[in-house]
ModelCIF file with pLDDT and N, C-alpha, C, O atoms, coordinates in Angstrom:
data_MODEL
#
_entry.id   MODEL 
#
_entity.id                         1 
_entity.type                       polymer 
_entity.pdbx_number_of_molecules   1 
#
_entity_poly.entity_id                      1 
_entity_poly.type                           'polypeptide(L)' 
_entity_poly.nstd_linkage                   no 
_entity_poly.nstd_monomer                   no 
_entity_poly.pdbx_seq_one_letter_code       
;(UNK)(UNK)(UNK)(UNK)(UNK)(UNK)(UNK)(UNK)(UNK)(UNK)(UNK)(UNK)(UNK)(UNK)(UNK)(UNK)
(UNK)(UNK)(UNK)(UNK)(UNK)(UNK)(UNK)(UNK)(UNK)(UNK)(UNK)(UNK)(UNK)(UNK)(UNK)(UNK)
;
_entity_poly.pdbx_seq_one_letter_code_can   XXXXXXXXXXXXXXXXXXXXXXXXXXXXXXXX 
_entity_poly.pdbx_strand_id                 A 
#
loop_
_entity_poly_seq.entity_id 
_entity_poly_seq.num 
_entity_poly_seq.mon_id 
_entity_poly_seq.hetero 
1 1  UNK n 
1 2  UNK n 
1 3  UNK n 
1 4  UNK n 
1 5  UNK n 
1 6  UNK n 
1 7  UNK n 
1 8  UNK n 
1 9  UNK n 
1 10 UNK n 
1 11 UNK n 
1 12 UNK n 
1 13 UNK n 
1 14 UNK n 
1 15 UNK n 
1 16 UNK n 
1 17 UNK n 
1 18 UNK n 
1 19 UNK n 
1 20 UNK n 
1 21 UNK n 
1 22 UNK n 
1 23 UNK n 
1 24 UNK n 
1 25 UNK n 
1 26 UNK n 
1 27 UNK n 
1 28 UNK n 
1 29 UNK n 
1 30 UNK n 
1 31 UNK n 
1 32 UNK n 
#
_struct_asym.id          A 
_struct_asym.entity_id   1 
#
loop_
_ma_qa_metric.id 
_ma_qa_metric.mode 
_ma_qa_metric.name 
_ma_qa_metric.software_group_id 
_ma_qa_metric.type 
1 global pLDDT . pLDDT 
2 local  pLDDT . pLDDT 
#
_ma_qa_metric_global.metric_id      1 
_ma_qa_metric_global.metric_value   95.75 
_ma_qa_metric_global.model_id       1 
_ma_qa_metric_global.ordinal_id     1 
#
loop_
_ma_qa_metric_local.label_asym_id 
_ma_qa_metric_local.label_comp_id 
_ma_qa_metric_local.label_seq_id 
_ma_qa_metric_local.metric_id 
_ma_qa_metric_local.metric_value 
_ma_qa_metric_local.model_id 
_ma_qa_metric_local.ordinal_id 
A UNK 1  2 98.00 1 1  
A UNK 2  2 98.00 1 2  
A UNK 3  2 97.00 1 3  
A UNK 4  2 97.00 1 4  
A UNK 5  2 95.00 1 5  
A UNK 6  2 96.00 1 6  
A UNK 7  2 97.00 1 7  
A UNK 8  2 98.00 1 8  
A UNK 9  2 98.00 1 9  
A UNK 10 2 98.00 1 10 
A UNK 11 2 98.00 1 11 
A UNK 12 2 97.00 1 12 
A UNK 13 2 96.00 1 13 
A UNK 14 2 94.00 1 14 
A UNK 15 2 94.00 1 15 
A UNK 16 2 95.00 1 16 
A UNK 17 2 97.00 1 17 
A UNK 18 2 97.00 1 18 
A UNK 19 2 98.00 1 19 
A UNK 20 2 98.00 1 20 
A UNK 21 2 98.00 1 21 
A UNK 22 2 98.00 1 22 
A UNK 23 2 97.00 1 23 
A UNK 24 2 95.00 1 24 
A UNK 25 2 89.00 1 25 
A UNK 26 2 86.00 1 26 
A UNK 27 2 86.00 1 27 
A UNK 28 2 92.00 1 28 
A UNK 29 2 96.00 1 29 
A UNK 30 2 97.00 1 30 
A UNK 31 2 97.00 1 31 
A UNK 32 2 97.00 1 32 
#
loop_
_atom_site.group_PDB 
_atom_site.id 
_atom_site.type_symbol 
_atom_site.label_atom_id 
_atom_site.label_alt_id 
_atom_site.label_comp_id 
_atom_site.label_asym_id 
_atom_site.label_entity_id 
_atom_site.label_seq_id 
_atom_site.pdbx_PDB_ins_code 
_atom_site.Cartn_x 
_atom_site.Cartn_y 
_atom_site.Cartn_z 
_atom_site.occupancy 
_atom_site.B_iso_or_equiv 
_atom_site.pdbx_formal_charge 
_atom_site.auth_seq_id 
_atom_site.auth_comp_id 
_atom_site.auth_asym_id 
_atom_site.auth_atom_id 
_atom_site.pdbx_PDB_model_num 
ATOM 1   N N  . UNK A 1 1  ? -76.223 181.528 136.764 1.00 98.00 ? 1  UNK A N  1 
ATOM 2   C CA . UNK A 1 1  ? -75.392 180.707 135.881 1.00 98.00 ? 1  UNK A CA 1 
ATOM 3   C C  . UNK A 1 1  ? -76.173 180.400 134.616 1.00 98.00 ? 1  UNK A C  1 
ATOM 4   O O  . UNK A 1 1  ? -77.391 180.231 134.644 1.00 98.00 ? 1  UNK A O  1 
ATOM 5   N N  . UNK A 1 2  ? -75.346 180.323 133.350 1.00 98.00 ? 2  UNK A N  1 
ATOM 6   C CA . UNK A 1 2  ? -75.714 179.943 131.925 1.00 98.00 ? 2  UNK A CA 1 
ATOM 7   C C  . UNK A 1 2  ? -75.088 178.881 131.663 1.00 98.00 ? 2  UNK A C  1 
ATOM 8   O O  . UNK A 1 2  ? -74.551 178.328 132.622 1.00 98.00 ? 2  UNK A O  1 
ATOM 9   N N  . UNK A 1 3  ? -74.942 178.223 130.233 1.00 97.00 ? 3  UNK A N  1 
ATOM 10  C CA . UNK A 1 3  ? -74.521 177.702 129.390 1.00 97.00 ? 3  UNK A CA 1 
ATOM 11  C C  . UNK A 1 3  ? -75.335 177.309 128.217 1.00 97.00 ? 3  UNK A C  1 
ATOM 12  O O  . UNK A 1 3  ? -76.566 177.282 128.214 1.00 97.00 ? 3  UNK A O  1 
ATOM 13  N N  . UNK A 1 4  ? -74.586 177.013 127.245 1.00 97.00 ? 4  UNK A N  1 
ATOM 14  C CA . UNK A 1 4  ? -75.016 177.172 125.578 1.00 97.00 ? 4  UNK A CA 1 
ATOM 15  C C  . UNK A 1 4  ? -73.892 176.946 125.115 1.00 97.00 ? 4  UNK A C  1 
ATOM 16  O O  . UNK A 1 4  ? -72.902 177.658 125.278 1.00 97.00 ? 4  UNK A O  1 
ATOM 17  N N  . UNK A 1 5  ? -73.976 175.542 124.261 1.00 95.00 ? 5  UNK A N  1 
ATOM 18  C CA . UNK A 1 5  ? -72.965 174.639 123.610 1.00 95.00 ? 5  UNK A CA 1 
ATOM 19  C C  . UNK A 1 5  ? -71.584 174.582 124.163 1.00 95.00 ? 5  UNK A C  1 
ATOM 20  O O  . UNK A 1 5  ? -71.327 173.868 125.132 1.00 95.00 ? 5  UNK A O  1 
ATOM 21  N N  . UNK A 1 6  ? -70.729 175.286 123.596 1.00 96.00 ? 6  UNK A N  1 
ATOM 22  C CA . UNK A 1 6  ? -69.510 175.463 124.591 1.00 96.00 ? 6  UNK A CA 1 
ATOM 23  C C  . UNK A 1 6  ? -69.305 176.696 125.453 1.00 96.00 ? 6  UNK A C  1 
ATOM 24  O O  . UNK A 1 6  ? -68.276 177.064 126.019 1.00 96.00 ? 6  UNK A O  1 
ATOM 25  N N  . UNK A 1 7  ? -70.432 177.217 125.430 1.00 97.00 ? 7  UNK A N  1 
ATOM 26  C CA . UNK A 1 7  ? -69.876 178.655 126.162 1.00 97.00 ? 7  UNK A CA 1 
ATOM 27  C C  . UNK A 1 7  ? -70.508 178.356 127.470 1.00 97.00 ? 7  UNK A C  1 
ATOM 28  O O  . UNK A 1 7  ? -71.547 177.698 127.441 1.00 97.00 ? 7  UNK A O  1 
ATOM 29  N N  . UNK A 1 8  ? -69.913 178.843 128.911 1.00 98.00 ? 8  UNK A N  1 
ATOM 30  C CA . UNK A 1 8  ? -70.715 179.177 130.094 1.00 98.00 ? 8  UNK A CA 1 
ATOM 31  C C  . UNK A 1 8  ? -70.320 180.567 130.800 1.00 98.00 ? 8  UNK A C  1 
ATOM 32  O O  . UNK A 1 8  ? -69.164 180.862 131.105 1.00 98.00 ? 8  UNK A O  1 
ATOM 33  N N  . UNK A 1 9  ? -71.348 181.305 130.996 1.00 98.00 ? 9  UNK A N  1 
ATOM 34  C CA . UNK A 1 9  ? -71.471 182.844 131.781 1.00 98.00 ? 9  UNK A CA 1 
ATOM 35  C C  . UNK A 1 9  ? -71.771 182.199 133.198 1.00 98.00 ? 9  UNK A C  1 
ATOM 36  O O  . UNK A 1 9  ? -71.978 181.028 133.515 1.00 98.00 ? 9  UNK A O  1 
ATOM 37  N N  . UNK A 1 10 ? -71.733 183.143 133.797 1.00 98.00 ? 10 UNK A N  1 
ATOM 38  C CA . UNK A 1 10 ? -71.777 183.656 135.266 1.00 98.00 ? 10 UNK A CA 1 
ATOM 39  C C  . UNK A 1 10 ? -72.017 184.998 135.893 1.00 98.00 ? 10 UNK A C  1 
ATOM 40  O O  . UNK A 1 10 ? -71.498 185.910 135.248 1.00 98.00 ? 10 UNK A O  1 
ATOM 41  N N  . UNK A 1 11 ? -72.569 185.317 136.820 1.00 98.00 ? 11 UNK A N  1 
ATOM 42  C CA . UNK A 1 11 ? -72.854 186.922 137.489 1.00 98.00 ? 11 UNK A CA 1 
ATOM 43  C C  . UNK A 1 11 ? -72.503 186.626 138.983 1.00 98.00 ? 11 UNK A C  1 
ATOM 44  O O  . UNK A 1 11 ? -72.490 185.500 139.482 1.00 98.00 ? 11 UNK A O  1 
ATOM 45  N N  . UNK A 1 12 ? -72.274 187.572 139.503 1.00 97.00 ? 12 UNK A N  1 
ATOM 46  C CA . UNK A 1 12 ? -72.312 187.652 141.075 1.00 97.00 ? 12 UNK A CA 1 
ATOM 47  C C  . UNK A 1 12 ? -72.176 188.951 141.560 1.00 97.00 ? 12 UNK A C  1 
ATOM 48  O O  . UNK A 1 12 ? -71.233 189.693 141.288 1.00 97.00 ? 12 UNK A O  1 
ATOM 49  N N  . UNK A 1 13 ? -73.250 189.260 142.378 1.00 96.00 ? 13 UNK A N  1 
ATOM 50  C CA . UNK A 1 13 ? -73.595 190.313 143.184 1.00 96.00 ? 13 UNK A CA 1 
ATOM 51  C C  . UNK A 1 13 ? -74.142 190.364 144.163 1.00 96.00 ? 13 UNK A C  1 
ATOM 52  O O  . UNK A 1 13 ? -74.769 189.345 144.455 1.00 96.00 ? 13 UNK A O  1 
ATOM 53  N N  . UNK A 1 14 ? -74.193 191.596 145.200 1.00 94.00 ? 14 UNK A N  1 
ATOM 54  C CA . UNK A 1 14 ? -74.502 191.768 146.403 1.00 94.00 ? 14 UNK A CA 1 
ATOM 55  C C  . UNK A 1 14 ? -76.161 191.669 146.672 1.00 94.00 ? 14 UNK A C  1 
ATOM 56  O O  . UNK A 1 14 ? -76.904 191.231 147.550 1.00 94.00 ? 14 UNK A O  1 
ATOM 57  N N  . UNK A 1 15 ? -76.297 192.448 145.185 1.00 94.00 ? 15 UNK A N  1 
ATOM 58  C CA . UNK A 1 15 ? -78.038 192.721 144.612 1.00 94.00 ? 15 UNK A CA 1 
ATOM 59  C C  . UNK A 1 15 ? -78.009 191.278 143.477 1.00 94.00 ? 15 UNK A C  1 
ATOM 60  O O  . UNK A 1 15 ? -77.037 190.819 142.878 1.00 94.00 ? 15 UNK A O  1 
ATOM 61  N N  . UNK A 1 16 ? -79.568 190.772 143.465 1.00 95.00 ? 16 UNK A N  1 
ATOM 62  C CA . UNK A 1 16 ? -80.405 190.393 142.524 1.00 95.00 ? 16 UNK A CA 1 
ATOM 63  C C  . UNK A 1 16 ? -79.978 190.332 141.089 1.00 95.00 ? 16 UNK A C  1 
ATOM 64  O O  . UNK A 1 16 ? -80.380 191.145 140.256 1.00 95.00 ? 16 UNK A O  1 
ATOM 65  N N  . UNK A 1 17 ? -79.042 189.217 140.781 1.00 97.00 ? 17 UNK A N  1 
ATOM 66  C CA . UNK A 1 17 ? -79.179 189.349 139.178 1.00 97.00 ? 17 UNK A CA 1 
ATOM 67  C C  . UNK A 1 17 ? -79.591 188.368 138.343 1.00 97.00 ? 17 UNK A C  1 
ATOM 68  O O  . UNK A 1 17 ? -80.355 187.477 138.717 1.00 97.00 ? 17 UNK A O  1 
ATOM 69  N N  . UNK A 1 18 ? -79.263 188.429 137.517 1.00 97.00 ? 18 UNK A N  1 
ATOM 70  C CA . UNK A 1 18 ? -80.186 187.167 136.089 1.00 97.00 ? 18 UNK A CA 1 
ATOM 71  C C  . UNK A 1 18 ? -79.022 187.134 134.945 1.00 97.00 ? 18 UNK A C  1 
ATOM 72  O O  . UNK A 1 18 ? -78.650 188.222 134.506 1.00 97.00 ? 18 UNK A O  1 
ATOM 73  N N  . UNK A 1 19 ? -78.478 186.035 134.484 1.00 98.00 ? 19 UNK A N  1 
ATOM 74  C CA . UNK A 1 19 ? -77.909 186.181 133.290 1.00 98.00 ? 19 UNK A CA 1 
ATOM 75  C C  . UNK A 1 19 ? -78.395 184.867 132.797 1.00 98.00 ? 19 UNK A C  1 
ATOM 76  O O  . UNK A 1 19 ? -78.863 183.897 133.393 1.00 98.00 ? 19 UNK A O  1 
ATOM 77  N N  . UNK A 1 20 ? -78.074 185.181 131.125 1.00 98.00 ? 20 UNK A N  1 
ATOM 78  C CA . UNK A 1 20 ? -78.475 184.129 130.232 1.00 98.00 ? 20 UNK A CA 1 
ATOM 79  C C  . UNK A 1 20 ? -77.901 184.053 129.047 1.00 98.00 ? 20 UNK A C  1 
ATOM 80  O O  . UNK A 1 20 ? -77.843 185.111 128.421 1.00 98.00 ? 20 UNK A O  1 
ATOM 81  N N  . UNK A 1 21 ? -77.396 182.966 128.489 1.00 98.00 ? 21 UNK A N  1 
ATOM 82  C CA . UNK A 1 21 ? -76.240 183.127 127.361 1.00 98.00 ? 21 UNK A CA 1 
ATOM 83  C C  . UNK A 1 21 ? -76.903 182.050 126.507 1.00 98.00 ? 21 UNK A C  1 
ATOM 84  O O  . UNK A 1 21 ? -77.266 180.943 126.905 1.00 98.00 ? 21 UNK A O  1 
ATOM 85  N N  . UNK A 1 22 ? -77.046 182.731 124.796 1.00 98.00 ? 22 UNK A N  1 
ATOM 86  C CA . UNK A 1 22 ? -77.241 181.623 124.006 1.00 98.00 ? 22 UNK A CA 1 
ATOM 87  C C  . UNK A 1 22 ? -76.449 181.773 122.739 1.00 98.00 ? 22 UNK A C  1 
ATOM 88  O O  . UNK A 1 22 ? -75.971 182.839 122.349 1.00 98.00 ? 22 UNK A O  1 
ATOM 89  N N  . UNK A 1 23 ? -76.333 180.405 122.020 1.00 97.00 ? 23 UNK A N  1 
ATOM 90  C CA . UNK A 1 23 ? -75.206 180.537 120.638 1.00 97.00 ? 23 UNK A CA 1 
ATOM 91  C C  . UNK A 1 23 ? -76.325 180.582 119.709 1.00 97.00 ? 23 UNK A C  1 
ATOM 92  O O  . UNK A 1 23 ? -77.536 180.458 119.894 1.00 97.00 ? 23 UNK A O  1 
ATOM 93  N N  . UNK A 1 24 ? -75.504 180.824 118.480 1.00 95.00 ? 24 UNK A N  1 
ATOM 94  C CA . UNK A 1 24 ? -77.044 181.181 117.606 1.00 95.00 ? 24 UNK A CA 1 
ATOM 95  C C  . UNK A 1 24 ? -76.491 179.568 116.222 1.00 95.00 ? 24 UNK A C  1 
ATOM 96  O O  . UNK A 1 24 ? -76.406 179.660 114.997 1.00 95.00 ? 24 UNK A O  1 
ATOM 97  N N  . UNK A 1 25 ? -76.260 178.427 117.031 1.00 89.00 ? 25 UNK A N  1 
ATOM 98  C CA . UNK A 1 25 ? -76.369 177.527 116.349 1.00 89.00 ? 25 UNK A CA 1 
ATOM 99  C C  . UNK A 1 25 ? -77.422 176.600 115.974 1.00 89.00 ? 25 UNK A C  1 
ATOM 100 O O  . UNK A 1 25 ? -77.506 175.852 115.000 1.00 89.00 ? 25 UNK A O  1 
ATOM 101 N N  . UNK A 1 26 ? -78.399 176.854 117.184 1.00 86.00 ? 26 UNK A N  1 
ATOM 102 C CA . UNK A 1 26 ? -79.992 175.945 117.318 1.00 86.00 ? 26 UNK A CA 1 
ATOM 103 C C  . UNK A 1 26 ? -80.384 176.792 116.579 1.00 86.00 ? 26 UNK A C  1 
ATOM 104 O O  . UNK A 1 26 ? -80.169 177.977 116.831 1.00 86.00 ? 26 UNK A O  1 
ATOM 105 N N  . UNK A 1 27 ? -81.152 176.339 115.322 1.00 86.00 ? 27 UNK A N  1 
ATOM 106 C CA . UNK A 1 27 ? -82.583 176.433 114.836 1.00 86.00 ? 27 UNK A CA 1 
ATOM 107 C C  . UNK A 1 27 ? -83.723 176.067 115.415 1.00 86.00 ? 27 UNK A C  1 
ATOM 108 O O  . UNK A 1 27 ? -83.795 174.931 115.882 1.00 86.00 ? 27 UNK A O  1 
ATOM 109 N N  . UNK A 1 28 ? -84.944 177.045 115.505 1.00 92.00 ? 28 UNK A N  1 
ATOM 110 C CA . UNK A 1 28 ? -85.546 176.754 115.738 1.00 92.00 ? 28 UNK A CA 1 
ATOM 111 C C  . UNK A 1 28 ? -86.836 177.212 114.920 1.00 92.00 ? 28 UNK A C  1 
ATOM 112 O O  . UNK A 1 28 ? -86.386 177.834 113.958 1.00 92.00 ? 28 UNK A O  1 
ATOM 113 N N  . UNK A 1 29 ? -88.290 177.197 114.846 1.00 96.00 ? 29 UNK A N  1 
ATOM 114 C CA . UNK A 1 29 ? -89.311 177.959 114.020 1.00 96.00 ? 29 UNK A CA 1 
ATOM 115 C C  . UNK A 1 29 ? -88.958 178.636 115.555 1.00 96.00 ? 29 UNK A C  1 
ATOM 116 O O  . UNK A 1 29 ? -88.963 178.082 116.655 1.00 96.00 ? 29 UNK A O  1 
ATOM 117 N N  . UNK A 1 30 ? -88.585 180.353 115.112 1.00 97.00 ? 30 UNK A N  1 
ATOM 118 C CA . UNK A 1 30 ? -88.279 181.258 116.075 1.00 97.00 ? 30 UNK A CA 1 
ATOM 119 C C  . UNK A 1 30 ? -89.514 182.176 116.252 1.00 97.00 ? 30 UNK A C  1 
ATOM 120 O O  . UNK A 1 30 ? -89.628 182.877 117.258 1.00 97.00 ? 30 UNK A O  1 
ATOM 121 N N  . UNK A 1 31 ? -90.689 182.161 114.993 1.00 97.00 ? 31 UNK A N  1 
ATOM 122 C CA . UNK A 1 31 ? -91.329 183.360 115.110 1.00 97.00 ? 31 UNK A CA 1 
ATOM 123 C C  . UNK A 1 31 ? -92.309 182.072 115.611 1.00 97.00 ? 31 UNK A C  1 
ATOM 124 O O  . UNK A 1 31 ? -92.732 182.420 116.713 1.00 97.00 ? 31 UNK A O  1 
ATOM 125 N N  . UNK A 1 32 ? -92.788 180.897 115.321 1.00 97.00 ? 32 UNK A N  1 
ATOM 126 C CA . UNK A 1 32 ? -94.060 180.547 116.346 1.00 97.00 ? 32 UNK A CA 1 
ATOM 127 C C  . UNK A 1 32 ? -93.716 180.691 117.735 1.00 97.00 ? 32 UNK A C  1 
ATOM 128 O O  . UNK A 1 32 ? -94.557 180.466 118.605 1.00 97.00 ? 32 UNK A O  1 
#
């Protein structure tokens, strides 16, 4: 499971998974 501002993802499987959801509204210093 994800979420990021208003959005939320989800996965489901038999096998091993990973999800991750982001909005590109946060600033951040991205390159330090």
């Amino acid at each position: 499971i994800s979420h990021s501002g208003e959005w939320v993802t989800a996965s489901v499987s038999e096998t091993p998974v990973g999800i991750d959801i982001e909005t590109f509204d946060r600033q951040r210093d991205f390159i330090a």
